[in-house]
PDB file of N, CA and C in Angstrom:
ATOM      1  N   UNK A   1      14.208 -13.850  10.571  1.00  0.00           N
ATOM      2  CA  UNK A   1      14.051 -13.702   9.137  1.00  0.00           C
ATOM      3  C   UNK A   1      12.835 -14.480   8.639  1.00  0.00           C
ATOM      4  N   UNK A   2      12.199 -15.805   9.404  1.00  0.00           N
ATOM      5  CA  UNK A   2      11.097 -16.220   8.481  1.00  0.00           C
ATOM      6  C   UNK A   2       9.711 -15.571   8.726  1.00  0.00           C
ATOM      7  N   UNK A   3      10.136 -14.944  10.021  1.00  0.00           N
ATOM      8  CA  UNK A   3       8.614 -14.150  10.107  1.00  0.00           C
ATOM      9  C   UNK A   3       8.371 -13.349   9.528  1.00  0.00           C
ATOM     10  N   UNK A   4       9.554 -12.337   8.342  1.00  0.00           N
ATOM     11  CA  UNK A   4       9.764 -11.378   7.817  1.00  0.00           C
ATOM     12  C   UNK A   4       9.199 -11.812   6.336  1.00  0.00           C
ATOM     13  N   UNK A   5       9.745 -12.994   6.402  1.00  0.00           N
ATOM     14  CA  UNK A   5       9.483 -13.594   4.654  1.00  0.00           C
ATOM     15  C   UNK A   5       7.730 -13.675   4.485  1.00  0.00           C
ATOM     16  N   UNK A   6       7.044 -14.137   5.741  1.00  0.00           N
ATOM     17  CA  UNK A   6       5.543 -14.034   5.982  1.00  0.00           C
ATOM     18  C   UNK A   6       4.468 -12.772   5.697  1.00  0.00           C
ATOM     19  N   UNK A   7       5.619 -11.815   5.727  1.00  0.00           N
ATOM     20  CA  UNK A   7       4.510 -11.012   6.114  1.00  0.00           C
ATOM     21  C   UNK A   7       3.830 -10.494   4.776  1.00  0.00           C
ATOM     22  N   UNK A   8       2.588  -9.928   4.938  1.00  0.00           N
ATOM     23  CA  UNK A   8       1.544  -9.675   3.888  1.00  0.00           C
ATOM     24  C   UNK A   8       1.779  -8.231   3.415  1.00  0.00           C
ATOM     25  N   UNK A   9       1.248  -8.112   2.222  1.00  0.00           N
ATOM     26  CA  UNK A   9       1.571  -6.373   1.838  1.00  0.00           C
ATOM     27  C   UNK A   9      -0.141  -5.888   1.453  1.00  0.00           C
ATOM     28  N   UNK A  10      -0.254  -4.764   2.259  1.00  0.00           N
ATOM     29  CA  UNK A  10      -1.619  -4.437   1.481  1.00  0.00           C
ATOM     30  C   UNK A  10      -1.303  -3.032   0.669  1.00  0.00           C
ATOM     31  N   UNK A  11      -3.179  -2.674   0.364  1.00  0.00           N
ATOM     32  CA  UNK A  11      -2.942  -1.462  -0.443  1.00  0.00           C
ATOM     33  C   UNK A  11      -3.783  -0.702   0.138  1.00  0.00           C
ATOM     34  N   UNK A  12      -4.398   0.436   0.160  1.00  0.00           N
ATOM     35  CA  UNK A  12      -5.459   1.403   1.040  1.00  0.00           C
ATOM     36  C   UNK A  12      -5.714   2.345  -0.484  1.00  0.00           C
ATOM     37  N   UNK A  13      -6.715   2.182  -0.880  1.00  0.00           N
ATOM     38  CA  UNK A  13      -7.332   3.338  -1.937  1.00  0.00           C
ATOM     39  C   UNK A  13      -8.589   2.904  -2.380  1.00  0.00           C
ATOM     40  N   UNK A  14      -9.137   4.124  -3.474  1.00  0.00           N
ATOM     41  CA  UNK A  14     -10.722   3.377  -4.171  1.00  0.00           C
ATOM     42  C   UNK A  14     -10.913   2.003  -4.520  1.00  0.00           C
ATOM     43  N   UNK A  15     -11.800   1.626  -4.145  1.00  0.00           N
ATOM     44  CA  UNK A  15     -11.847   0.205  -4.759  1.00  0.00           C
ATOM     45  C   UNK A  15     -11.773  -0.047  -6.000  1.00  0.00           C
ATOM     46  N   UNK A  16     -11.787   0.537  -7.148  1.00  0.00           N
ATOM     47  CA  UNK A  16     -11.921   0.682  -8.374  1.00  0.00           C
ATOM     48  C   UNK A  16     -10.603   0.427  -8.995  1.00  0.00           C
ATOM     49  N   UNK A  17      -9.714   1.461  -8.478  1.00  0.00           N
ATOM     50  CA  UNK A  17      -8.456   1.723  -8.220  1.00  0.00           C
ATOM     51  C   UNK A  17      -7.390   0.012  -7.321  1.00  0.00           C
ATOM     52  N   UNK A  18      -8.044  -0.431  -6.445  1.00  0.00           N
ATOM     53  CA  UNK A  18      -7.357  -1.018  -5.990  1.00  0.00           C
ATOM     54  C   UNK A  18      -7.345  -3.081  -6.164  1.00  0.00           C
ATOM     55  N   UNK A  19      -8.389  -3.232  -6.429  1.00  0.00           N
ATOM     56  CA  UNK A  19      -9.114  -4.349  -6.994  1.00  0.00           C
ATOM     57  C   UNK A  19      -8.258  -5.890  -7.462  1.00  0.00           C
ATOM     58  N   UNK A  20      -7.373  -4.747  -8.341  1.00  0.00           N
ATOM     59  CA  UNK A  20      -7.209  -5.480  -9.326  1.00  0.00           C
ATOM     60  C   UNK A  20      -5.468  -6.469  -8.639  1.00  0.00           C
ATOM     61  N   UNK A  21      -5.037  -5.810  -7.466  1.00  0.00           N
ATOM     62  CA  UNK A  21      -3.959  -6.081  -6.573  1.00  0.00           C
ATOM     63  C   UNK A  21      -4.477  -7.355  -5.528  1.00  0.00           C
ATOM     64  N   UNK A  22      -6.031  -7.692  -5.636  1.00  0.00           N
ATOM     65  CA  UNK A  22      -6.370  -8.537  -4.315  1.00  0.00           C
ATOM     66  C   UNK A  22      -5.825  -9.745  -5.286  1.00  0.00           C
ATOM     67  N   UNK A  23      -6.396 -10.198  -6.607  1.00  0.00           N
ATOM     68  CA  UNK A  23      -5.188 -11.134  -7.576  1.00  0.00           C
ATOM     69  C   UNK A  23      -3.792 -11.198  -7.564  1.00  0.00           C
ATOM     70  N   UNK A  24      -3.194 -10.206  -6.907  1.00  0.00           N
ATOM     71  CA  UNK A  24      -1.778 -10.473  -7.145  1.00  0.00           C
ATOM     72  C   UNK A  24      -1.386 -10.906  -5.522  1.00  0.00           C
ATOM     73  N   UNK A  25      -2.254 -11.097  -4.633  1.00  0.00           N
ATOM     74  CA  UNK A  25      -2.262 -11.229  -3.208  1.00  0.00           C
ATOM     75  C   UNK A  25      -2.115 -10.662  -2.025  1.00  0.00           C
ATOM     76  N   UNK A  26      -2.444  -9.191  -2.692  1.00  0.00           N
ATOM     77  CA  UNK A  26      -2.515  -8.086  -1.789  1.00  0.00           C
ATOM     78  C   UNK A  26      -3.446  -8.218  -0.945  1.00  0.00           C
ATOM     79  N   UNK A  27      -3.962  -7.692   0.542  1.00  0.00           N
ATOM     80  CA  UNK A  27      -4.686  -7.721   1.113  1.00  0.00           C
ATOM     81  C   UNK A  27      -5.268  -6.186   0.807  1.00  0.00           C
ATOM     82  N   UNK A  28      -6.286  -6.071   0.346  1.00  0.00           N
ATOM     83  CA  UNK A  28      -6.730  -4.715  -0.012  1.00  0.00           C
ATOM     84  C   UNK A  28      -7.527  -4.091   0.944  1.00  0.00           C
ATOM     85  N   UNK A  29      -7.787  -2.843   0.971  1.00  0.00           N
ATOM     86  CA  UNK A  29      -8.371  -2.270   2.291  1.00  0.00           C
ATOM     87  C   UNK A  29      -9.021  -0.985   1.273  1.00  0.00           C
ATOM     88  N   UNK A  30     -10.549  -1.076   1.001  1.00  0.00           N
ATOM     89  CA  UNK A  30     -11.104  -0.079   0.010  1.00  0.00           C
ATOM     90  C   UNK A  30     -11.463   1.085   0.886  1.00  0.00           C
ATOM     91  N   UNK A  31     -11.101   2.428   0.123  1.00  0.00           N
ATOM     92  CA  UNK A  31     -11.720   3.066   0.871  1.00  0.00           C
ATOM     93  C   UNK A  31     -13.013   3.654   1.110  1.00  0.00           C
ATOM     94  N   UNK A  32     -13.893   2.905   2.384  1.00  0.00           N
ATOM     95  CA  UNK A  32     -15.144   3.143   2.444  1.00  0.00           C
ATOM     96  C   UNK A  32     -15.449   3.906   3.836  1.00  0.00           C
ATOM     97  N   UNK A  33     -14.318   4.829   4.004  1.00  0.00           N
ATOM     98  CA  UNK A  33     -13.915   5.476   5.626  1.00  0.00           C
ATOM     99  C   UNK A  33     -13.173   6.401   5.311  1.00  0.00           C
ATOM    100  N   UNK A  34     -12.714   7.053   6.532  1.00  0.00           N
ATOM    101  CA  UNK A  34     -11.712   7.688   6.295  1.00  0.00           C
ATOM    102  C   UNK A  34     -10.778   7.231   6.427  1.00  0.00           C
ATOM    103  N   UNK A  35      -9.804   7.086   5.479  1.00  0.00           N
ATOM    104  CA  UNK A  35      -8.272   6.586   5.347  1.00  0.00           C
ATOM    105  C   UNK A  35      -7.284   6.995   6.858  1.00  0.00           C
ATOM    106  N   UNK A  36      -7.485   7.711   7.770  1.00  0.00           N
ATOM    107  CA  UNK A  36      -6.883   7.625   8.907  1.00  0.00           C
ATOM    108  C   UNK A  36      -7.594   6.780   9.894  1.00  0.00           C
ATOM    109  N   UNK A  37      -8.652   6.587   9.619  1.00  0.00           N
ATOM    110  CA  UNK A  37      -9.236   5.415  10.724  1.00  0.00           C
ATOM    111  C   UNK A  37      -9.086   4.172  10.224  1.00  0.00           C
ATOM    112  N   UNK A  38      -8.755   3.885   8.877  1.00  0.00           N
ATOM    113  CA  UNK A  38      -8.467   2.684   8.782  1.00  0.00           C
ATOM    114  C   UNK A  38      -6.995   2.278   8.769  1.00  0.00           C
ATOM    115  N   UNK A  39      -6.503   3.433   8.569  1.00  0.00           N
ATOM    116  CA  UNK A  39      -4.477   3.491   9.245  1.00  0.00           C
ATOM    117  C   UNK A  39      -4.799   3.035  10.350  1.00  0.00           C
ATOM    118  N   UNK A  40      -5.073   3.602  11.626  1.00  0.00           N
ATOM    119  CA  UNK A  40      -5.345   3.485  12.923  1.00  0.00           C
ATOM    120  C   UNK A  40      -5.504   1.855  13.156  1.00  0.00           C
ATOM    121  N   UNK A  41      -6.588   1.067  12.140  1.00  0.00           N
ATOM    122  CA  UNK A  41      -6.757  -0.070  12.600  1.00  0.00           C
ATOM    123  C   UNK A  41      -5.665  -0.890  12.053  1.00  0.00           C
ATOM    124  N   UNK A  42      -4.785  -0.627  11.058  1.00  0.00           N
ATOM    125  CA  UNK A  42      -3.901  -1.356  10.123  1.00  0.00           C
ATOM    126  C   UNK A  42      -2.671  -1.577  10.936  1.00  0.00           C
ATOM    127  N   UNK A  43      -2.454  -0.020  11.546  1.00  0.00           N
ATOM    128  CA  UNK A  43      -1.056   0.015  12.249  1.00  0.00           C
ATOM    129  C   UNK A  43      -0.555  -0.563  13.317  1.00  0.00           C
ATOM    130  N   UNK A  44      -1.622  -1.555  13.807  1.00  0.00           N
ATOM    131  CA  UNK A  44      -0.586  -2.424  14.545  1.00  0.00           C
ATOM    132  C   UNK A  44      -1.017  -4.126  14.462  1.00  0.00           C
ATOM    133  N   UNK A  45      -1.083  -4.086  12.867  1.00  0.00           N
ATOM    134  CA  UNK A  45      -1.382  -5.383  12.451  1.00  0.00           C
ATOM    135  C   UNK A  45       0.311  -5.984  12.501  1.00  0.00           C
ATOM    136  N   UNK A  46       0.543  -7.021  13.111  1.00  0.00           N
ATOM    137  CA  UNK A  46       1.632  -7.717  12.791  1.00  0.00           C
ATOM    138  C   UNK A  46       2.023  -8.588  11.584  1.00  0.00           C
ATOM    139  N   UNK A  47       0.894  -8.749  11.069  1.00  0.00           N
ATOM    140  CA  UNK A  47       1.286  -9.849   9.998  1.00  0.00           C
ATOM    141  C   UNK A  47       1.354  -8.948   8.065  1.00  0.00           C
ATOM    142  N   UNK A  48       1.356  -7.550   8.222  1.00  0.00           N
ATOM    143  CA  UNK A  48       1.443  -6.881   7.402  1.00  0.00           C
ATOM    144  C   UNK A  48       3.195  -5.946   7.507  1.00  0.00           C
ATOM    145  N   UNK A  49       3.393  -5.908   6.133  1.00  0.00           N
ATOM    146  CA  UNK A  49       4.871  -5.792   5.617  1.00  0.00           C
ATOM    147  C   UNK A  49       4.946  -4.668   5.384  1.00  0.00           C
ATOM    148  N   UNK A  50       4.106  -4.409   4.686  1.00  0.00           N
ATOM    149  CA  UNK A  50       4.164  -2.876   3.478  1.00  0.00           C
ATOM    150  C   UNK A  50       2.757  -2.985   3.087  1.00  0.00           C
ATOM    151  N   UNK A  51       2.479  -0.982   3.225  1.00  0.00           N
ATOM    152  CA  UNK A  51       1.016  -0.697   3.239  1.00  0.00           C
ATOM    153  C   UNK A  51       0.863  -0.194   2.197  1.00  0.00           C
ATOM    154  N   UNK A  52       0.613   0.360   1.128  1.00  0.00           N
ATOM    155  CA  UNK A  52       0.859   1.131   0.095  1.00  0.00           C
ATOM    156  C   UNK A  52      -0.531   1.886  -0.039  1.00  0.00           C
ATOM    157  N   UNK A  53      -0.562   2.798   0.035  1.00  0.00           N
ATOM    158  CA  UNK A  53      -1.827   3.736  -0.015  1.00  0.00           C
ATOM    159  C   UNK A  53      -1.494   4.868  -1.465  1.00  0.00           C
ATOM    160  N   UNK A  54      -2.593   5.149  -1.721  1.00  0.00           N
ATOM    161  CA  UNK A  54      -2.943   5.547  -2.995  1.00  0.00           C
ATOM    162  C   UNK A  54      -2.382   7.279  -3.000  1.00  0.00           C
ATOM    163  N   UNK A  55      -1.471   7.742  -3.872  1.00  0.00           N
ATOM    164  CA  UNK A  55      -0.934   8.698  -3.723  1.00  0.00           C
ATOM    165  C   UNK A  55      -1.950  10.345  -3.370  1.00  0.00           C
ATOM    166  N   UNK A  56      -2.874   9.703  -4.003  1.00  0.00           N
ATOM    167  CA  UNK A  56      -4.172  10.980  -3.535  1.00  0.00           C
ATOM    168  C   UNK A  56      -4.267  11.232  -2.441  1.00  0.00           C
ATOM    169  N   UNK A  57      -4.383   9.899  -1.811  1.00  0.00           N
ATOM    170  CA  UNK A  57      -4.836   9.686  -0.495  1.00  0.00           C
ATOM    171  C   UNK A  57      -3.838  10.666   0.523  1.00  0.00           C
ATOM    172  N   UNK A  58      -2.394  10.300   0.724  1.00  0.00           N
ATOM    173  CA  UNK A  58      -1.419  10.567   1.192  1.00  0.00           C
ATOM    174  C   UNK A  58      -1.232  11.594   2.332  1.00  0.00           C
ATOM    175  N   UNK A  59      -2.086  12.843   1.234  1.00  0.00           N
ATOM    176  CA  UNK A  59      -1.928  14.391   2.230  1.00  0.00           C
ATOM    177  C   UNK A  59      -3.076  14.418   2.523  1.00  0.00           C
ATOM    178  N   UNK A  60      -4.165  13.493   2.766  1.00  0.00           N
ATOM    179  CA  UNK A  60      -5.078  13.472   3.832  1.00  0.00           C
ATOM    180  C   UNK A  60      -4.595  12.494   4.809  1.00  0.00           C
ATOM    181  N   UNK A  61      -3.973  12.172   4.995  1.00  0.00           N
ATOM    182  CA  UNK A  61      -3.278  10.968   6.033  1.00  0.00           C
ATOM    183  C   UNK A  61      -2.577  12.216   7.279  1.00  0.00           C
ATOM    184  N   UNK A  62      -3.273  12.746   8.384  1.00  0.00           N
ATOM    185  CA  UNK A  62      -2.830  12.812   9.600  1.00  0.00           C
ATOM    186  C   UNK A  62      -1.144  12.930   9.789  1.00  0.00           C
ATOM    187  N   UNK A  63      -0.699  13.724  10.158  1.00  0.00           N
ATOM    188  CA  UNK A  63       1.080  13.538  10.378  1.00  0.00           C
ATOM    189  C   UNK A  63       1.353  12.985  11.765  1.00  0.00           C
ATOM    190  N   UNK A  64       0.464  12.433  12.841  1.00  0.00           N
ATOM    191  CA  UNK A  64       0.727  11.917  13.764  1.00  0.00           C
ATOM    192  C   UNK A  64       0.472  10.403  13.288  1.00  0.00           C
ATOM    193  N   UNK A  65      -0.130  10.288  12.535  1.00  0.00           N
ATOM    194  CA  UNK A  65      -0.552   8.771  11.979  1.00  0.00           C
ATOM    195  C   UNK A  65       0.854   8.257  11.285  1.00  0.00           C
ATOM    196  N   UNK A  66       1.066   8.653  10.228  1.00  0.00           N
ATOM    197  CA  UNK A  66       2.622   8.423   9.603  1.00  0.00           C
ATOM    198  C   UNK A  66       3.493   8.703  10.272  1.00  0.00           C
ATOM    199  N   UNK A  67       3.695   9.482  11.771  1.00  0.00           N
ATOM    200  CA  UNK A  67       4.836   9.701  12.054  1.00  0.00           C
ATOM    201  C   UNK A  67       4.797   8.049  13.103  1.00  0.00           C
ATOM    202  N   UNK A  68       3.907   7.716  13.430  1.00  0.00           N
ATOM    203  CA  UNK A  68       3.531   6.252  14.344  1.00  0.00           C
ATOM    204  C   UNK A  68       3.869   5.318  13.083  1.00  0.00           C
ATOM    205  N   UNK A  69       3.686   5.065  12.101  1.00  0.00           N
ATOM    206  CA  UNK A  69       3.849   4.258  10.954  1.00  0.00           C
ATOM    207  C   UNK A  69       5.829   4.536  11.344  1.00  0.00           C
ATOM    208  N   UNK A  70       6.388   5.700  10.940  1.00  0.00           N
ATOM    209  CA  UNK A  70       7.636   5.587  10.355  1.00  0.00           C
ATOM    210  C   UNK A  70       8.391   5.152  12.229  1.00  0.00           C
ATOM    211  N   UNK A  71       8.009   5.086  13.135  1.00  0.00           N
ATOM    212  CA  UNK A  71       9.032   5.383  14.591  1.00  0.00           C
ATOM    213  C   UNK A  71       8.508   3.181  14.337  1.00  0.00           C
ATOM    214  N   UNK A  72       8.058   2.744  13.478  1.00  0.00           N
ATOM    215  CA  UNK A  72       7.706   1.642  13.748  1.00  0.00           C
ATOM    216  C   UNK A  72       8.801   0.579  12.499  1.00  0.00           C
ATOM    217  N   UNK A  73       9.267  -1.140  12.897  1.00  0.00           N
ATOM    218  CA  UNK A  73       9.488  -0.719  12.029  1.00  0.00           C
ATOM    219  C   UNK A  73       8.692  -1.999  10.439  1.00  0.00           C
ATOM    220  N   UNK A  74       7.032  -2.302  11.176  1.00  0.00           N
ATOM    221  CA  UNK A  74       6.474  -2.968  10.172  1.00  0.00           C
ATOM    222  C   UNK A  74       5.375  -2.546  10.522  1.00  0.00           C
ATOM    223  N   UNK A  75       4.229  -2.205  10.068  1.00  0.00           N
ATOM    224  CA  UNK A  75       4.008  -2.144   8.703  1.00  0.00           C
ATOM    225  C   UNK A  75       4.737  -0.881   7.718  1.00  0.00           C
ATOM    226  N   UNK A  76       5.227  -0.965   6.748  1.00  0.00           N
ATOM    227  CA  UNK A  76       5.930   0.491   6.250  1.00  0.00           C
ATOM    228  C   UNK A  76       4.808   0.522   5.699  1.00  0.00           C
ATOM    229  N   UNK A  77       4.556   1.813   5.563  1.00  0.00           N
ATOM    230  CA  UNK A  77       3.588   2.834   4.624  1.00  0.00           C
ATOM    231  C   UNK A  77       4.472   3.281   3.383  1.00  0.00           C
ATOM    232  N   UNK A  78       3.797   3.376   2.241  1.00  0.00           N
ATOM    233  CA  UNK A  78       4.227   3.737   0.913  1.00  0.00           C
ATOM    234  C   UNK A  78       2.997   4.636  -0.013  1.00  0.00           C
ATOM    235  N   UNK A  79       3.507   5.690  -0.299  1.00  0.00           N
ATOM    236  CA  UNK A  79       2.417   6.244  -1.500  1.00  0.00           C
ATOM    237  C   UNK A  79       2.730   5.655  -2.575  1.00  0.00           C
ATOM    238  N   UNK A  80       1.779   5.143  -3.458  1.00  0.00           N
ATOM    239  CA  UNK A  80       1.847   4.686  -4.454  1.00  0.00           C
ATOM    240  C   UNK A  80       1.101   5.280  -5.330  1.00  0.00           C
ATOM    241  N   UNK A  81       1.344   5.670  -6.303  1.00  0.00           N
ATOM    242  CA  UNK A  81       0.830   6.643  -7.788  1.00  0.00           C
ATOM    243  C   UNK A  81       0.045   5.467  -8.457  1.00  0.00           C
ATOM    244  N   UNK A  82      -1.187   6.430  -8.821  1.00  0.00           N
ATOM    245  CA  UNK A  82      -2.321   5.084  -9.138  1.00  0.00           C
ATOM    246  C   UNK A  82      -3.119   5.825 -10.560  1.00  0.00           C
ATOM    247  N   UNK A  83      -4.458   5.585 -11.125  1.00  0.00           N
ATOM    248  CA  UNK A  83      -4.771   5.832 -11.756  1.00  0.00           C
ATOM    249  C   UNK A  83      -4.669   7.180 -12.681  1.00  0.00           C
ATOM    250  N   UNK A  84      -4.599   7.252 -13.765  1.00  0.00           N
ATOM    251  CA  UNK A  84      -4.405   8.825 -14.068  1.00  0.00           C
ATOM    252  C   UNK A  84      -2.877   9.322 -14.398  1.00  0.00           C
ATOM    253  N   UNK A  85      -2.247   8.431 -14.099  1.00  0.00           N
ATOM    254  CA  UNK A  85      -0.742   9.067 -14.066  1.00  0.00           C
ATOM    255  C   UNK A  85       0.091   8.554 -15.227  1.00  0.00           C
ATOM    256  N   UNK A  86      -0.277   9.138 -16.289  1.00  0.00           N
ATOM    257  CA  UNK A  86       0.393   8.472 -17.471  1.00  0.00           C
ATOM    258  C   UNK A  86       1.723   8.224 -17.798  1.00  0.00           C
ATOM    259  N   UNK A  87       2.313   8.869 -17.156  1.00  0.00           N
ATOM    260  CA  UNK A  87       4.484   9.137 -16.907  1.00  0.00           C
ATOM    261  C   UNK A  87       4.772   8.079 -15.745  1.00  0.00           C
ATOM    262  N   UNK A  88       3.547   8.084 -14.935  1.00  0.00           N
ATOM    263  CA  UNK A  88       4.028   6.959 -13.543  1.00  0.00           C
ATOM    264  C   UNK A  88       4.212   5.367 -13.905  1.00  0.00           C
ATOM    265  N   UNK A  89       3.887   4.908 -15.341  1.00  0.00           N
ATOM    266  CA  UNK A  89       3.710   3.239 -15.112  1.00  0.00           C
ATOM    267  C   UNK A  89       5.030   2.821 -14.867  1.00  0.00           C
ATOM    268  N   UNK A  90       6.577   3.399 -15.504  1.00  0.00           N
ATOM    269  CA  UNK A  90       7.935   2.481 -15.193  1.00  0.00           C
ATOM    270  C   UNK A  90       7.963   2.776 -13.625  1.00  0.00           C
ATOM    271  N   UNK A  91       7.379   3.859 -12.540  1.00  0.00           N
ATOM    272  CA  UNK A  91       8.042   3.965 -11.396  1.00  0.00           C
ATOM    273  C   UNK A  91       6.930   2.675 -10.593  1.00  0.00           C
ATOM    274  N   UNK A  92       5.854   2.927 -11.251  1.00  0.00           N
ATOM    275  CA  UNK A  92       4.611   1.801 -11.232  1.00  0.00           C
ATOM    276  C   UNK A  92       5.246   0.537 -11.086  1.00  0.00           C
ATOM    277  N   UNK A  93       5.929  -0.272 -11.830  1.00  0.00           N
ATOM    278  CA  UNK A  93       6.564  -1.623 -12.354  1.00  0.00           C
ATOM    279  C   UNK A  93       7.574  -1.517 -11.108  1.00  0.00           C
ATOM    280  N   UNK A  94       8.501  -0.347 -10.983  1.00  0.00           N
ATOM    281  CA  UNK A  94       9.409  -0.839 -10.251  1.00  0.00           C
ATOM    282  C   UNK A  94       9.509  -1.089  -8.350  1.00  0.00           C
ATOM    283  N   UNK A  95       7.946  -0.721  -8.455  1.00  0.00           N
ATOM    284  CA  UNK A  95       7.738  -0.368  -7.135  1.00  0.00           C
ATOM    285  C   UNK A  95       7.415  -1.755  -7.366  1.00  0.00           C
ATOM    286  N   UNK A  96       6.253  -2.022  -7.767  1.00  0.00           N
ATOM    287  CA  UNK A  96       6.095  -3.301  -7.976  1.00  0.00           C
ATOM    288  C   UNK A  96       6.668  -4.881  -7.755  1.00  0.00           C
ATOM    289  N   UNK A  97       7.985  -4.632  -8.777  1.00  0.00           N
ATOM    290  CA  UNK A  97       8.990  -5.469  -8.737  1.00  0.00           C
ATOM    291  C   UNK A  97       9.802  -5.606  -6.983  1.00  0.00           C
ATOM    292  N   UNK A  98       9.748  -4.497  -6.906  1.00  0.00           N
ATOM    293  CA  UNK A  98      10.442  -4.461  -5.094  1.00  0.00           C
ATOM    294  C   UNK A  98       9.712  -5.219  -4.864  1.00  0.00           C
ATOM    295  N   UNK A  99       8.145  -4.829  -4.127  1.00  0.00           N
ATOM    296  CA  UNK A  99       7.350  -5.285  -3.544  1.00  0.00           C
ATOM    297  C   UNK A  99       7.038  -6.590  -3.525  1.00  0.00           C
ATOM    298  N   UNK A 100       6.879  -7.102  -4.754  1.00  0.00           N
ATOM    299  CA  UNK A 100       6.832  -8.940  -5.161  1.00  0.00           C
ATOM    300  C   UNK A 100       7.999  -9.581  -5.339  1.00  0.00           C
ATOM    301  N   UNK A 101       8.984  -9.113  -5.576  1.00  0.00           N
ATOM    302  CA  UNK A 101       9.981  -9.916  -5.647  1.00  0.00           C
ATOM    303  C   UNK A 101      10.001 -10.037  -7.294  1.00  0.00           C
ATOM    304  N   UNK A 102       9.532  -9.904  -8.107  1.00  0.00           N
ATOM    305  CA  UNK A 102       9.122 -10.246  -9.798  1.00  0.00           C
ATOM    306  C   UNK A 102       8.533  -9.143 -10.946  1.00  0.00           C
ATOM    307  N   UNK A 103       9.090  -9.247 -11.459  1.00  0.00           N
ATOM    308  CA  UNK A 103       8.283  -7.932 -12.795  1.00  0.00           C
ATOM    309  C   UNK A 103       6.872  -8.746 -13.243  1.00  0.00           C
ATOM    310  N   UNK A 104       5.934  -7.585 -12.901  1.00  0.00           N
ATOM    311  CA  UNK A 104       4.547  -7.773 -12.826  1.00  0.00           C
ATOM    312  C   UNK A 104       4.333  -6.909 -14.371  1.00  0.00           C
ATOM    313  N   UNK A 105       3.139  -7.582 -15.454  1.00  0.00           N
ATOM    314  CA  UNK A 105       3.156  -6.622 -16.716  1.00  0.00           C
ATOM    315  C   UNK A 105       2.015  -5.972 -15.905  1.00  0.00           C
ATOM    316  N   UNK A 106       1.991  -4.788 -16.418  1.00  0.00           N
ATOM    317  CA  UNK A 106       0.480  -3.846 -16.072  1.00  0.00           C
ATOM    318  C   UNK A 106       0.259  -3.131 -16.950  1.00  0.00           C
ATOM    319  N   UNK A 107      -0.865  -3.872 -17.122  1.00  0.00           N
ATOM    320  CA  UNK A 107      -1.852  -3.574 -18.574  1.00  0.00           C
ATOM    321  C   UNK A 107      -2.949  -1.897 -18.165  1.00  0.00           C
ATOM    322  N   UNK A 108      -2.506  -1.130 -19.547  1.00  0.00           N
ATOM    323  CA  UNK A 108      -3.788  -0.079 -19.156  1.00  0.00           C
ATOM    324  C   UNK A 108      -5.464  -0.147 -19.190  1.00  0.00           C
TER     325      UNK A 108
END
């Protein structure tokens, strides 16, 4: 259990988009590649918890790549709904709240 409590959560999307999470202590991963080659390098990081990649992103993500993510059982991969999504901020917060442990405000 304490190696579990350690582990880091990142995010995978535009940098624009993702930025603003390296403050909340995310390890951010911009995308300046293709988002399956930088899965590839992520997925067998040990010290990462939960990956959260940008819901755009998602259905360009490889199904042999996520199916290696899900037969695993850390780092989890998560789509996360990001800019643009005006109905998404409460599922926004609550993903959130999982993820940190705390209700985070998020300002538009």
């Amino acid at each position: 259990m304490e190696k579990i409590s350690k582990l880091k959560i990142g995010i995978l999307g535009k940098r624009e988009e993702i930025i603003f999470f390296k403050g909340l202590g995310f390890e951010i991963f911009p995308l300046e590649r293709d988002p399956n080659e930088i899965l590839k390098e992520i997925e067998n990081r040990e010290d990462l918890g939960i990956v959260f990649v940008a819901q755009d992103l998602f259905s360009k993500i490889k199904n042999e790549i996520l199916i290696r993510f899900y037969q695993r059982s850390f780092p989890i991969i998560i789509s996360l709904p990001l800019k643009g999504k005006e109905d998404l901020s409460i599922e926004l917060k609550e993903i959130m709240k999982r993820a940190v442990g705390k209700e985070i405000e998020i300002k538009d």
